[in-house]
C-alpha atoms as a PDB file:
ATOM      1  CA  UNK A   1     -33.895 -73.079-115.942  1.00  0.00           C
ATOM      2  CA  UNK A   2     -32.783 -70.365-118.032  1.00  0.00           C
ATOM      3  CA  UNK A   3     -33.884 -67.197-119.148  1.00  0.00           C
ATOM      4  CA  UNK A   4     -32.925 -64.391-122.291  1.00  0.00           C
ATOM      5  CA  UNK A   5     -33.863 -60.499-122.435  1.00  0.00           C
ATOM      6  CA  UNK A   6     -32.904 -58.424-125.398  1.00  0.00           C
ATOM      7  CA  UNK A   7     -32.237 -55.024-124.775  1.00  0.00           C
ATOM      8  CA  UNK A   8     -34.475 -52.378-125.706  1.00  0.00           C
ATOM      9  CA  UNK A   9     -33.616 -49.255-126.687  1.00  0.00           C
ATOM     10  CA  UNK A  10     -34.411 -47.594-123.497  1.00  0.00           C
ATOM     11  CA  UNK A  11     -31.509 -49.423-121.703  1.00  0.00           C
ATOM     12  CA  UNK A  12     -28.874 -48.600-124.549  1.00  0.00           C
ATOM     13  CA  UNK A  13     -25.612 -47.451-123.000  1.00  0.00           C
ATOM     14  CA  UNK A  14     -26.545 -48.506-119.456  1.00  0.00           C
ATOM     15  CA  UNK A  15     -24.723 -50.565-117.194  1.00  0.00           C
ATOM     16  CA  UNK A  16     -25.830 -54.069-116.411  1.00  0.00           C
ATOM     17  CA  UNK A  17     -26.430 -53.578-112.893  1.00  0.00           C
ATOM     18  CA  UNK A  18     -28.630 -51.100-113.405  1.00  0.00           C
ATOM     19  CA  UNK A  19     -30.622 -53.026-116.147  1.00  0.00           C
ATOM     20  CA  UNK A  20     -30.483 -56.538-113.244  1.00  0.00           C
ATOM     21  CA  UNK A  21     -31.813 -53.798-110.413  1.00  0.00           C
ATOM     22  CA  UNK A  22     -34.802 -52.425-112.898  1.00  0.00           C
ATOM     23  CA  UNK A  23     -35.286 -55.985-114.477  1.00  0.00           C
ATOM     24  CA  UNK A  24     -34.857 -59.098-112.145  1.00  0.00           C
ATOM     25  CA  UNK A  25     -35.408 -57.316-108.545  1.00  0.00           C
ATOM     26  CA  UNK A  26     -34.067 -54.461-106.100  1.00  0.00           C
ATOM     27  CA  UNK A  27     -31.068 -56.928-106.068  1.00  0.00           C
ATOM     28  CA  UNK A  28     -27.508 -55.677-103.322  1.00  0.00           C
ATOM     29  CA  UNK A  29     -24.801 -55.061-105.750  1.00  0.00           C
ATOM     30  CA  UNK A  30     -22.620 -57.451-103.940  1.00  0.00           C
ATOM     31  CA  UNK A  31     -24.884 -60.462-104.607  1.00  0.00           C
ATOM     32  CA  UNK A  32     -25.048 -59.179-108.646  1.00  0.00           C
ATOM     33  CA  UNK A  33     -21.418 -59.176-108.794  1.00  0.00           C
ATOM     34  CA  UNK A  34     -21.090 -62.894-107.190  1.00  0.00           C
ATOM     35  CA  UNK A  35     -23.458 -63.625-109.824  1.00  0.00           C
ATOM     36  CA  UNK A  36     -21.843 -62.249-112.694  1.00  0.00           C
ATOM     37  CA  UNK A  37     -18.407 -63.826-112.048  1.00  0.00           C
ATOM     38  CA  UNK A  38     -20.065 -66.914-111.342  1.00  0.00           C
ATOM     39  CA  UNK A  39     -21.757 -67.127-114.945  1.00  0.00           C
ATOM     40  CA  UNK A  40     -25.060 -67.056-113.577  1.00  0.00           C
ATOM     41  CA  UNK A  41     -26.226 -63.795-115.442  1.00  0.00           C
ATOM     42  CA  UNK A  42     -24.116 -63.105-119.129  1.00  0.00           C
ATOM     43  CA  UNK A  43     -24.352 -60.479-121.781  1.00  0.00           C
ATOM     44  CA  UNK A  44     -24.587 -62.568-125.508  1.00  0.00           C
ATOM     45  CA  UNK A  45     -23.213 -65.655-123.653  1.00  0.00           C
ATOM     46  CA  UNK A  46     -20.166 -64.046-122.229  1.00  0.00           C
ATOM     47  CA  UNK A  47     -18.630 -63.631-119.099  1.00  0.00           C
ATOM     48  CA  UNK A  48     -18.540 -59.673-118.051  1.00  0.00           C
ATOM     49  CA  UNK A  49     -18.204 -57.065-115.114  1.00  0.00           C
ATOM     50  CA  UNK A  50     -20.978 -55.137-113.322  1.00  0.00           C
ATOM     51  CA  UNK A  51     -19.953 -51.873-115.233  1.00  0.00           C
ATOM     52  CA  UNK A  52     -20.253 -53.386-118.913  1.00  0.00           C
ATOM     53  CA  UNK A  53     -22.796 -51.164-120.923  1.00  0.00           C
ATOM     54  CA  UNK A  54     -25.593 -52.503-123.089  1.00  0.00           C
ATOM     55  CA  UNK A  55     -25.911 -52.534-126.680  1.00  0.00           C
ATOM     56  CA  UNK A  56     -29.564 -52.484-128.514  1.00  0.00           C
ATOM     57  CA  UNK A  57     -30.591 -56.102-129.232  1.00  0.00           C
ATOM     58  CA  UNK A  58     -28.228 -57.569-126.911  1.00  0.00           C
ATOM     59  CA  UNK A  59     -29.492 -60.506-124.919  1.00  0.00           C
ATOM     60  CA  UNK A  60     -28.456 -60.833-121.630  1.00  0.00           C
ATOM     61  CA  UNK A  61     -29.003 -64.512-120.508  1.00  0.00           C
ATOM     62  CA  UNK A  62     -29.721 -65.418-116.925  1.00  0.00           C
ATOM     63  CA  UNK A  63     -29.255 -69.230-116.089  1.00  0.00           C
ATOM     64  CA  UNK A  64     -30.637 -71.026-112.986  1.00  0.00           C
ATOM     65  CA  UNK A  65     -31.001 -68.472-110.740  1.00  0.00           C
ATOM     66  CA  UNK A  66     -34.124 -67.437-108.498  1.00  0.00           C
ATOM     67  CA  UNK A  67     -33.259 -64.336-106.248  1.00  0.00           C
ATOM     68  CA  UNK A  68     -34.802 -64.158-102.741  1.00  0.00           C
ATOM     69  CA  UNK A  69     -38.045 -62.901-102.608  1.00  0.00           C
ATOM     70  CA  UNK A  70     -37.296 -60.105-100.460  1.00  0.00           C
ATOM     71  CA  UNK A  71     -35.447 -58.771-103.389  1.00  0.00           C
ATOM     72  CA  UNK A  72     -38.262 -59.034-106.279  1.00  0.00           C
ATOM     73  CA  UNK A  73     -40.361 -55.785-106.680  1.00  0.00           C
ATOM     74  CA  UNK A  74     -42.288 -56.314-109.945  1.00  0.00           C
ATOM     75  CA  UNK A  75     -42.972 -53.161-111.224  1.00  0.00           C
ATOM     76  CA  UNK A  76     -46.529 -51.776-111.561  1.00  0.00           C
ATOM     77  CA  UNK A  77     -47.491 -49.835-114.531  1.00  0.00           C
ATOM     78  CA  UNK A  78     -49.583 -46.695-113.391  1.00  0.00           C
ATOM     79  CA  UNK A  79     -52.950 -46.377-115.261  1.00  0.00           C
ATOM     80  CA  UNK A  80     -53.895 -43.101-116.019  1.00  0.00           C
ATOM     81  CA  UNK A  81     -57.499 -41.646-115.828  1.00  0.00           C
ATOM     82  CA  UNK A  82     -59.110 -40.090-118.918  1.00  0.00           C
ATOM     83  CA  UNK A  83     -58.473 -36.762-117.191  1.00  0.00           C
ATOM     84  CA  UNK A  84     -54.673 -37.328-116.068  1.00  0.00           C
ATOM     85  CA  UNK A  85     -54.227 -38.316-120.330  1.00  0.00           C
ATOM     86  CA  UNK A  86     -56.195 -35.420-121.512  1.00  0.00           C
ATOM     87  CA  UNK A  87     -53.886 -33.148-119.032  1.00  0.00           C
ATOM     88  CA  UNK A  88     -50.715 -34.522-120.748  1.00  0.00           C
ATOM     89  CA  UNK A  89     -51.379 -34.442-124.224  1.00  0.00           C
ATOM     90  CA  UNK A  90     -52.602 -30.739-123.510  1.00  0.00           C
ATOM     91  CA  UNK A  91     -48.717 -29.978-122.525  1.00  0.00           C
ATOM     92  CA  UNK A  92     -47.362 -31.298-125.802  1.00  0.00           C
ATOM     93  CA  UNK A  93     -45.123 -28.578-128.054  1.00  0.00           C
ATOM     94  CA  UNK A  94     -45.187 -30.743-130.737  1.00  0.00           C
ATOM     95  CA  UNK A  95     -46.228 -34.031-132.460  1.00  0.00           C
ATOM     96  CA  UNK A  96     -44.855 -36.067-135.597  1.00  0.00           C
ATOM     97  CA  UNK A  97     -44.747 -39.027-136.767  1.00  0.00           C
ATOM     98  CA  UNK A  98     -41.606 -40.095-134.879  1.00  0.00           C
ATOM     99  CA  UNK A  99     -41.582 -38.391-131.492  1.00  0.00           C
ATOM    100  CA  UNK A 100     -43.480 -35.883-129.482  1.00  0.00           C
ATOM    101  CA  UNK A 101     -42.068 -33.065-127.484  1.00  0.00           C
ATOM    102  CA  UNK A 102     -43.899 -32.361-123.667  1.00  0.00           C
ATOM    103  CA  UNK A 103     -43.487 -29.242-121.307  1.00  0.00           C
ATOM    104  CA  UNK A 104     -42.933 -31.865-118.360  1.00  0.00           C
ATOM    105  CA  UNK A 105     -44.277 -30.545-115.244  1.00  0.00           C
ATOM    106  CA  UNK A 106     -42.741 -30.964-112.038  1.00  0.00           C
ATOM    107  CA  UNK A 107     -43.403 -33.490-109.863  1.00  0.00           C
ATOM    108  CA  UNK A 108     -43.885 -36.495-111.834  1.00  0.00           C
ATOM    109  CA  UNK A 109     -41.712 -39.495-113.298  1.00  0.00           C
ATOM    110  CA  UNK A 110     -40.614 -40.038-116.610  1.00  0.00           C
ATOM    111  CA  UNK A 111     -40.830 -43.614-116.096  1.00  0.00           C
ATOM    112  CA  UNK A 112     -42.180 -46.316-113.205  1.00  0.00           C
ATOM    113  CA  UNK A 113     -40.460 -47.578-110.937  1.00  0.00           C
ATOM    114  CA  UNK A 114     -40.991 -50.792-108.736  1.00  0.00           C
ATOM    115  CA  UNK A 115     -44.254 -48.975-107.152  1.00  0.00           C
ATOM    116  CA  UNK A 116     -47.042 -47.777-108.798  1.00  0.00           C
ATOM    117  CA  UNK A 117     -46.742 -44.451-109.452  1.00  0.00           C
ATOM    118  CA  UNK A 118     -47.641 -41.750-112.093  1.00  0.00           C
ATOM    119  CA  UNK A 119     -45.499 -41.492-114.838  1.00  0.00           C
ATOM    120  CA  UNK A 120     -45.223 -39.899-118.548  1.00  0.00           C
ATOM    121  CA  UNK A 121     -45.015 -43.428-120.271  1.00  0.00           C
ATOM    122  CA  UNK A 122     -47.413 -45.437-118.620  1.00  0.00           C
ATOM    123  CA  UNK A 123     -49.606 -42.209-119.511  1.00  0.00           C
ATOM    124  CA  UNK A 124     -48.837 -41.523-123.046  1.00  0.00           C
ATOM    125  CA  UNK A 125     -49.099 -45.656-123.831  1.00  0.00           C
ATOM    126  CA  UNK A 126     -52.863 -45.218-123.076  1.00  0.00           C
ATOM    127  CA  UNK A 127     -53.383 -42.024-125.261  1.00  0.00           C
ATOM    128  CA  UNK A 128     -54.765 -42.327-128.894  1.00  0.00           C
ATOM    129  CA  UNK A 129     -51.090 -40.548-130.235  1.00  0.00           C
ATOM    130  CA  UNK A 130     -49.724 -44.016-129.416  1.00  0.00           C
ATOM    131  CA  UNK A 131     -52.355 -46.093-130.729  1.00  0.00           C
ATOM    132  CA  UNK A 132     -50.248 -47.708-133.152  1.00  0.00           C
ATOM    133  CA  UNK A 133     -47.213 -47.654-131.508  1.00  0.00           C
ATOM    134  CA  UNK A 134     -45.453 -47.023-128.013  1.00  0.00           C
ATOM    135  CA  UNK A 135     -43.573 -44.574-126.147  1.00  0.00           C
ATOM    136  CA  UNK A 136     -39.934 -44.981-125.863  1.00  0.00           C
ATOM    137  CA  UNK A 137     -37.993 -42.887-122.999  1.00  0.00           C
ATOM    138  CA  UNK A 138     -34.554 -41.510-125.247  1.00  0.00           C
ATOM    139  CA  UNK A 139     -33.312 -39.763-122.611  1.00  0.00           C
ATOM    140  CA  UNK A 140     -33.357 -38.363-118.923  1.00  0.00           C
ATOM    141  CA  UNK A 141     -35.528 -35.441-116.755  1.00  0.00           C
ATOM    142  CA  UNK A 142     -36.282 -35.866-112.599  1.00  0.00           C
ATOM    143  CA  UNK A 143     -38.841 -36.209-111.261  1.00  0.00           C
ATOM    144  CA  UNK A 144     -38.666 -32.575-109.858  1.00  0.00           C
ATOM    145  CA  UNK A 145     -37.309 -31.003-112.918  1.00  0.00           C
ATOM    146  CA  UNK A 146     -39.822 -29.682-115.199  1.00  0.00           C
ATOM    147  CA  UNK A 147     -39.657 -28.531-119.059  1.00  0.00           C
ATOM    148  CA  UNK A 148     -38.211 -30.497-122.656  1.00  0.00           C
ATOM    149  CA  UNK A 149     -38.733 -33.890-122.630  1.00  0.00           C
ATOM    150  CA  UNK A 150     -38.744 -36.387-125.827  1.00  0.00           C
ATOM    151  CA  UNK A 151     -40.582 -39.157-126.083  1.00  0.00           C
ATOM    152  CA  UNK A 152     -39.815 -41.196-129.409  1.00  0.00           C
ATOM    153  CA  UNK A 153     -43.334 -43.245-131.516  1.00  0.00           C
ATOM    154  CA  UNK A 154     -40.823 -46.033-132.447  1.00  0.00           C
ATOM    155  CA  UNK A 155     -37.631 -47.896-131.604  1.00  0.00           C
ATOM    156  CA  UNK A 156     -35.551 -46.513-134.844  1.00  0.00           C
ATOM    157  CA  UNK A 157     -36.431 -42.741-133.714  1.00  0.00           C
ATOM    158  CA  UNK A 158     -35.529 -44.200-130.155  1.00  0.00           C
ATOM    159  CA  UNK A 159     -32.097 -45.693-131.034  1.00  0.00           C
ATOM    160  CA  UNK A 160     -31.665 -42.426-132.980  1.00  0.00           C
ATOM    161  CA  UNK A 161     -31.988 -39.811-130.257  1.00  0.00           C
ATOM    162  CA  UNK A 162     -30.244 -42.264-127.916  1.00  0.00           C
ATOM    163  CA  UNK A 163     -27.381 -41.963-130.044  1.00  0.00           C
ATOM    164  CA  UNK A 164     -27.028 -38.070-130.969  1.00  0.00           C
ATOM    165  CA  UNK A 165     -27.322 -37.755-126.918  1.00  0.00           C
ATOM    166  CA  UNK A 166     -24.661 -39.835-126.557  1.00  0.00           C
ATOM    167  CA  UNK A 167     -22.295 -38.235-129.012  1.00  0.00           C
ATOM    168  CA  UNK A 168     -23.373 -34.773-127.437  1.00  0.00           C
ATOM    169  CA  UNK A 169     -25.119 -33.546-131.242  1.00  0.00           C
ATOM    170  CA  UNK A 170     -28.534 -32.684-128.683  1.00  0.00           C
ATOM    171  CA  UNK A 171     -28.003 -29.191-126.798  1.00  0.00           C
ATOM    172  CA  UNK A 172     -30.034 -28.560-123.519  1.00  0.00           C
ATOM    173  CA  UNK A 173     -30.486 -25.335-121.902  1.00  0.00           C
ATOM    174  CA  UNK A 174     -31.791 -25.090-118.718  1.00  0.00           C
ATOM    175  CA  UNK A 175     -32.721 -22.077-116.675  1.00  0.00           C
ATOM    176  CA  UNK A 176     -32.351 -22.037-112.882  1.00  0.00           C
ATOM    177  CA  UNK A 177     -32.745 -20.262-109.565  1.00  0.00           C
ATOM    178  CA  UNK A 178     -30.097 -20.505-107.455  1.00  0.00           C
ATOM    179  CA  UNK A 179     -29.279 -19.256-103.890  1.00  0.00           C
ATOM    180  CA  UNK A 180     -26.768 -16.435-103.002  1.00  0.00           C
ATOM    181  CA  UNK A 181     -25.291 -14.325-105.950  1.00  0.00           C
ATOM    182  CA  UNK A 182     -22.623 -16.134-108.243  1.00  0.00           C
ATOM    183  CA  UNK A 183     -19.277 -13.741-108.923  1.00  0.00           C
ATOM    184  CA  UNK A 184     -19.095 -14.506-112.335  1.00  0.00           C
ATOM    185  CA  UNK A 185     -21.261 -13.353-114.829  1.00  0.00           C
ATOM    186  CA  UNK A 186     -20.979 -16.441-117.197  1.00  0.00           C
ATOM    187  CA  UNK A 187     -18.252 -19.587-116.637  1.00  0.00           C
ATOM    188  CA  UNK A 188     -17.337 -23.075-116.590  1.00  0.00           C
ATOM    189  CA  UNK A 189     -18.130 -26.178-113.890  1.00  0.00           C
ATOM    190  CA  UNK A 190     -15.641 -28.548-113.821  1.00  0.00           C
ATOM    191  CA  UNK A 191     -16.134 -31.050-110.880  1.00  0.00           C
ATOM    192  CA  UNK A 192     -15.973 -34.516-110.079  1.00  0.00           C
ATOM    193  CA  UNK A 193     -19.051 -35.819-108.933  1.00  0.00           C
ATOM    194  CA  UNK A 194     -19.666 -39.103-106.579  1.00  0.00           C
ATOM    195  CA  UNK A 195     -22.712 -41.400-107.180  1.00  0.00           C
ATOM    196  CA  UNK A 196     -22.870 -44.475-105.308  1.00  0.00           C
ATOM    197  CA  UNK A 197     -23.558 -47.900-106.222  1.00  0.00           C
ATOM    198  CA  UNK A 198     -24.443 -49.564-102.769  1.00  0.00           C
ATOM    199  CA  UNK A 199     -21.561 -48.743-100.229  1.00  0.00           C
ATOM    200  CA  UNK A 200     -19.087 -48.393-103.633  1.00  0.00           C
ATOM    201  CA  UNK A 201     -18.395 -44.846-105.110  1.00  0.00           C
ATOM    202  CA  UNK A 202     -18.294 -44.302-108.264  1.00  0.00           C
ATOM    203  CA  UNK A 203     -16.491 -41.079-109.240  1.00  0.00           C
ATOM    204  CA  UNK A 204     -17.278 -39.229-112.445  1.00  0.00           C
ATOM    205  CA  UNK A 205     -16.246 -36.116-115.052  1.00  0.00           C
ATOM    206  CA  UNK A 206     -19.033 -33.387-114.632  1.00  0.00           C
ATOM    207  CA  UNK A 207     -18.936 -29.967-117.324  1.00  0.00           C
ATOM    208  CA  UNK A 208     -21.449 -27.472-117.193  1.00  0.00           C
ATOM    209  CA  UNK A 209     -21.337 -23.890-119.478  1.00  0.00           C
ATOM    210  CA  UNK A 210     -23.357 -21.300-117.436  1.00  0.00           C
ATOM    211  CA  UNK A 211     -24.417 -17.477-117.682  1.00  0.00           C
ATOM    212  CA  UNK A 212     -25.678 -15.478-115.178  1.00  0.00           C
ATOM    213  CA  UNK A 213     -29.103 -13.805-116.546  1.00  0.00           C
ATOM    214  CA  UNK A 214     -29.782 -11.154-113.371  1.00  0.00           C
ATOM    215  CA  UNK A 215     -29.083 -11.270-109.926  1.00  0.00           C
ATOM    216  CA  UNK A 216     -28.916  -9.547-106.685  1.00  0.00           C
ATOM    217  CA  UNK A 217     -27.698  -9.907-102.605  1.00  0.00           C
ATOM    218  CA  UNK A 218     -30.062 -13.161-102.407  1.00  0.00           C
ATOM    219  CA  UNK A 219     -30.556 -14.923-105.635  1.00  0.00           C
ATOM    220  CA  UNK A 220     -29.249 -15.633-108.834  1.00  0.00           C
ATOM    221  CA  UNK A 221     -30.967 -16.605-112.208  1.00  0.00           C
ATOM    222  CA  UNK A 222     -28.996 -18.320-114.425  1.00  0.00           C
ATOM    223  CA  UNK A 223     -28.918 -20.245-117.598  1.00  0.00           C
ATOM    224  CA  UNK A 224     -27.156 -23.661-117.444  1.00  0.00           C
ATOM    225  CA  UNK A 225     -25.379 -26.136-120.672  1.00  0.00           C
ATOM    226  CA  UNK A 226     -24.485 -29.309-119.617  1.00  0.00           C
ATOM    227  CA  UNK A 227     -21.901 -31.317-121.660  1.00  0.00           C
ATOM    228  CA  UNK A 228     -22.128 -34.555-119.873  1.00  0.00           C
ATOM    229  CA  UNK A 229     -25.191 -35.836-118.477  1.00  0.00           C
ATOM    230  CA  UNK A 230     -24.280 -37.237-115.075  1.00  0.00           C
ATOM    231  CA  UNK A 231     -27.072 -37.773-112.388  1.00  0.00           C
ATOM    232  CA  UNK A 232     -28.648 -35.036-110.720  1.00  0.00           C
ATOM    233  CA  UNK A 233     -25.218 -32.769-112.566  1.00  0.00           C
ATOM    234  CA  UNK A 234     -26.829 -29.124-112.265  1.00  0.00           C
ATOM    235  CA  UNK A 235     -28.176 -30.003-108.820  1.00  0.00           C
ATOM    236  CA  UNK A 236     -24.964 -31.140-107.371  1.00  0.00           C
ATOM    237  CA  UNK A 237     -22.154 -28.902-108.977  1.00  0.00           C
ATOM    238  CA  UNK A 238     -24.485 -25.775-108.288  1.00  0.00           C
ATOM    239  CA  UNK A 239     -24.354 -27.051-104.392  1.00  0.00           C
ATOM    240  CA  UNK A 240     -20.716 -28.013-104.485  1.00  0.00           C
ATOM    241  CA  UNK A 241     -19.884 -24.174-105.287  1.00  0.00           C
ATOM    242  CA  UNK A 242     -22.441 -22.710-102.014  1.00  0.00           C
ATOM    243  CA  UNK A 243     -25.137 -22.020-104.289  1.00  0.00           C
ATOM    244  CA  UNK A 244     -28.158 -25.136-104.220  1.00  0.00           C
ATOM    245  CA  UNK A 245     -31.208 -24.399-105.918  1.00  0.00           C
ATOM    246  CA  UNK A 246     -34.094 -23.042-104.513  1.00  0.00           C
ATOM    247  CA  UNK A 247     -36.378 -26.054-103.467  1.00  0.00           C
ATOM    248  CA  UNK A 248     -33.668 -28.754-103.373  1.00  0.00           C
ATOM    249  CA  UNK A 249     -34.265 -30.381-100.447  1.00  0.00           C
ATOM    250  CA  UNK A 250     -31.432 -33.617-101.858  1.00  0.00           C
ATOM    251  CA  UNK A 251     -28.342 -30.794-102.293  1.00  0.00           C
ATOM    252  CA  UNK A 252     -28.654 -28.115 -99.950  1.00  0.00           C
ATOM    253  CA  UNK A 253     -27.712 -26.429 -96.578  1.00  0.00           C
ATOM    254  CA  UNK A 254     -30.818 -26.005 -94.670  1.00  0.00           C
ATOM    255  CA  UNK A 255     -29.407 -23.971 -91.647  1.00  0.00           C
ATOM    256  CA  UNK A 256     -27.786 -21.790 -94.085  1.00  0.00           C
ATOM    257  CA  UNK A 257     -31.028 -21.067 -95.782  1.00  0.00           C
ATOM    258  CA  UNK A 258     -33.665 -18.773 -94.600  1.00  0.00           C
ATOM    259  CA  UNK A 259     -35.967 -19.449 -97.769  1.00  0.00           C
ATOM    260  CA  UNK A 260     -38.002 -22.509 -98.311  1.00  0.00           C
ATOM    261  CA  UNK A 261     -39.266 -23.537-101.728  1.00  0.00           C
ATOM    262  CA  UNK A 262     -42.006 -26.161-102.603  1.00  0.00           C
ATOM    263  CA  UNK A 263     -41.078 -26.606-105.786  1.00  0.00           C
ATOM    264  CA  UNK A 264     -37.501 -27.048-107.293  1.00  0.00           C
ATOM    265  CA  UNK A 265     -36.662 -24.153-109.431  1.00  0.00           C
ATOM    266  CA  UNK A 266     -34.743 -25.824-112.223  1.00  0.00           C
ATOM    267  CA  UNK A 267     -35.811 -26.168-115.832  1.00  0.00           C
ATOM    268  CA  UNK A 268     -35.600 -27.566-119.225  1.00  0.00           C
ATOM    269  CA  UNK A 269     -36.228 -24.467-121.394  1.00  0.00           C
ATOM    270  CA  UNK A 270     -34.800 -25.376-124.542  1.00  0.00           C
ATOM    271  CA  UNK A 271     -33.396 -28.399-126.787  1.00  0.00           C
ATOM    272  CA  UNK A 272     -31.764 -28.547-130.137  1.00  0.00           C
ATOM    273  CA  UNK A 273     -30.581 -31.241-132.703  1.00  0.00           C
ATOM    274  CA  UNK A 274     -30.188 -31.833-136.512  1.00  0.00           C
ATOM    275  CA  UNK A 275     -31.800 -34.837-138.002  1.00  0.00           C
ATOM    276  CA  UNK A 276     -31.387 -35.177-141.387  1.00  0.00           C
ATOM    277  CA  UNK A 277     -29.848 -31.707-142.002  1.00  0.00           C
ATOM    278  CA  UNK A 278     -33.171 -30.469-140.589  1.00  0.00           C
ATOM    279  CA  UNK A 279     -32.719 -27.891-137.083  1.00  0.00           C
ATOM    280  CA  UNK A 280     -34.973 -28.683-134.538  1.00  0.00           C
ATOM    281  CA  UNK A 281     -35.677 -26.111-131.709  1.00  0.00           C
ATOM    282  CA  UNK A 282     -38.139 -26.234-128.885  1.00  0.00           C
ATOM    283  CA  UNK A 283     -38.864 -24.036-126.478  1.00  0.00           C
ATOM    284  CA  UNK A 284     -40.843 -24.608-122.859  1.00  0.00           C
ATOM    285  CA  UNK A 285     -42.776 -22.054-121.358  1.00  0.00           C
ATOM    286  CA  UNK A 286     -41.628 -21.543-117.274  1.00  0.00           C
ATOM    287  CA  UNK A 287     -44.124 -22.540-114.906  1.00  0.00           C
ATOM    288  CA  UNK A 288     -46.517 -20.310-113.582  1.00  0.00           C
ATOM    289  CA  UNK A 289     -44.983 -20.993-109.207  1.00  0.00           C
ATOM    290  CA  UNK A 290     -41.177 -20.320-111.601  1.00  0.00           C
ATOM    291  CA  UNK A 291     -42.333 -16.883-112.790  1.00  0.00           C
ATOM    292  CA  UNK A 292     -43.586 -15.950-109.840  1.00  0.00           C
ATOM    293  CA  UNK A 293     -40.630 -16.531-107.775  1.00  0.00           C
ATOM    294  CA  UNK A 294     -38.743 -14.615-110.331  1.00  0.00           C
ATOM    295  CA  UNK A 295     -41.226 -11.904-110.137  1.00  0.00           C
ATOM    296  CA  UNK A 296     -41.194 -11.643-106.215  1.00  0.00           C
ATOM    297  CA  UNK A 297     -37.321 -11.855-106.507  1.00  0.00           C
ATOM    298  CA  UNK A 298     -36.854  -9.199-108.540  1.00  0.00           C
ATOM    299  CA  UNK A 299     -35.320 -10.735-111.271  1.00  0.00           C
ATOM    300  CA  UNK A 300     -35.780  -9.916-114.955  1.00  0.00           C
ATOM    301  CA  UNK A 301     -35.700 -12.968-117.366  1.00  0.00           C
ATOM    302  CA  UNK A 302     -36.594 -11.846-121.372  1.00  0.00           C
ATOM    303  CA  UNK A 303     -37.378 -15.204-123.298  1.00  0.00           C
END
């Protein structure tokens, strides 16, 4: 028995493993790499490694192969109440014909994972702005992060935005609390950052531009440019350097801290791109719990 997927936009410039782990089951990485190198699972027909990335339309063929059930987790698509839609569409900047722009809030997915569990597309496919289309994820904002966020109407606009991220033609600027007070008033973070794939480590390029906005003895609020887009990048280089964000409970020193944080300060304030020799700019409005720690900090932040 054999099986073909093609590749949707969402999964363009991915690894494989990733797309077998979201796709076919929470699968060990060992047991995907036996089946790769035995032929089992093959991108357009062809033999290839774990770390291969995906293409749009690319069909990734899976032949006779039935993975224990212990490793299936069919994903469950979250259905949203009238309320929970209305809620959503009320945080949208703006709306076109090809994408929509949301102030994200904090706490809640972009996209589902193997559990049920709220997310922005399983929301926004139920709301009358998709009625004649669907959403399409073009790029990446935790769960815990809150601000920007793109969602494209169609897979052209999807491939689109998935490509100027990937060439770096999409700025981001995110705004951030951070523990202790940085030296510097603006610099560069150069580190190399370790993600893990199952027991192996995979070790990658990180570059963040960042400028100190105020500060004082116990705080700093800064504005952060990434120019890569590793995993969790702010959160981890900011830690690496003694200064985790306030409300990071992944990337911190909790003995070291003597303020907790519900929510993680971090945000997406601002995104720009040219399509079509048109500048786009979009600004999102700091939470309410953001300004207030900002307030109660003493900090001054003009936007």
């Amino acid at each position: 028995m054999s099986k073909s997927y093609i590749v949707d936009t969402s999964y363009e410039g991915i690894r494989i493993d990733k797309w077998i782990r979201n796709n076919l089951g929470k699968v060990p990485q060992g047991l995907i790499e036996k089946s790769l190198r035995a032929g089992k699972i093959k991108l357009n027909k062809k033999k290839i490694k774990s770390s291969t990335k995906l293409n749009f339309k690319d069909i990734i063929n899976v032949y006779d192969i039935e993975f224990k059930e212990k490793f299936i987790q069919k994903k469950t698509n979250f259905i949203p109440s009238n309320e929970v839609i209305k809620e959503n569409e009320n945080l949208i900047i703006d709306n076109n014909e090809n994408f929509i722009v949301v102030n994200k809030e904090s706490g809640i997915a972009v996209q589902g994972g193997t559990k049920s569990k709220k997310n922005l597309i399983d929301i926004f496919s139920k709301s009358k702005i998709f009625e004649n289309s669907k959403p399409y994820s073009v790029h990446r904002l935790d769960k815990d992060t809150s601000g920007v966020f793109i969602i494209a109407k169609n897979r052209n606009t999807a491939k689109l935005f998935t490509s100027l991220f990937r060439l770096r033609k999409i700025h981001k600027t995110y705004i951030a609390i951070c523990y202790g007070e940085l030296e510097s008033k603006k610099g560069i973070l150069n580190q190399n950052l370790t993600r893990y794939e199952g027991k192996k480590a995979i070790i990658e390029k990180s570059k963040t531009l960042y400028k100190v906005i105020d500060k004082n003895s116990n705080c700093t609020l800064l504005e952060m440019n990434p120019i890569t887009g590793r995993k969790h990048q702010l959160r981890k280089q900011l830690s690496l350097i003694g200064h985790p964000i306030y409300g990071d409970d992944k990337y911190t020193f909790e003995k070291n801290l003597k303020t907790k944080n519900k929510e993680l300060m971090l945000h997406s304030y601002k995104i720009k791109f040219i399509i079509n020799n048109k500048k786009y700019t979009y600004k999102a409005l700091l939470p309410n719990y953001f300004k207030k720690l900002i307030k109660t900090r003493r900090l001054n932040f003009l936007n």
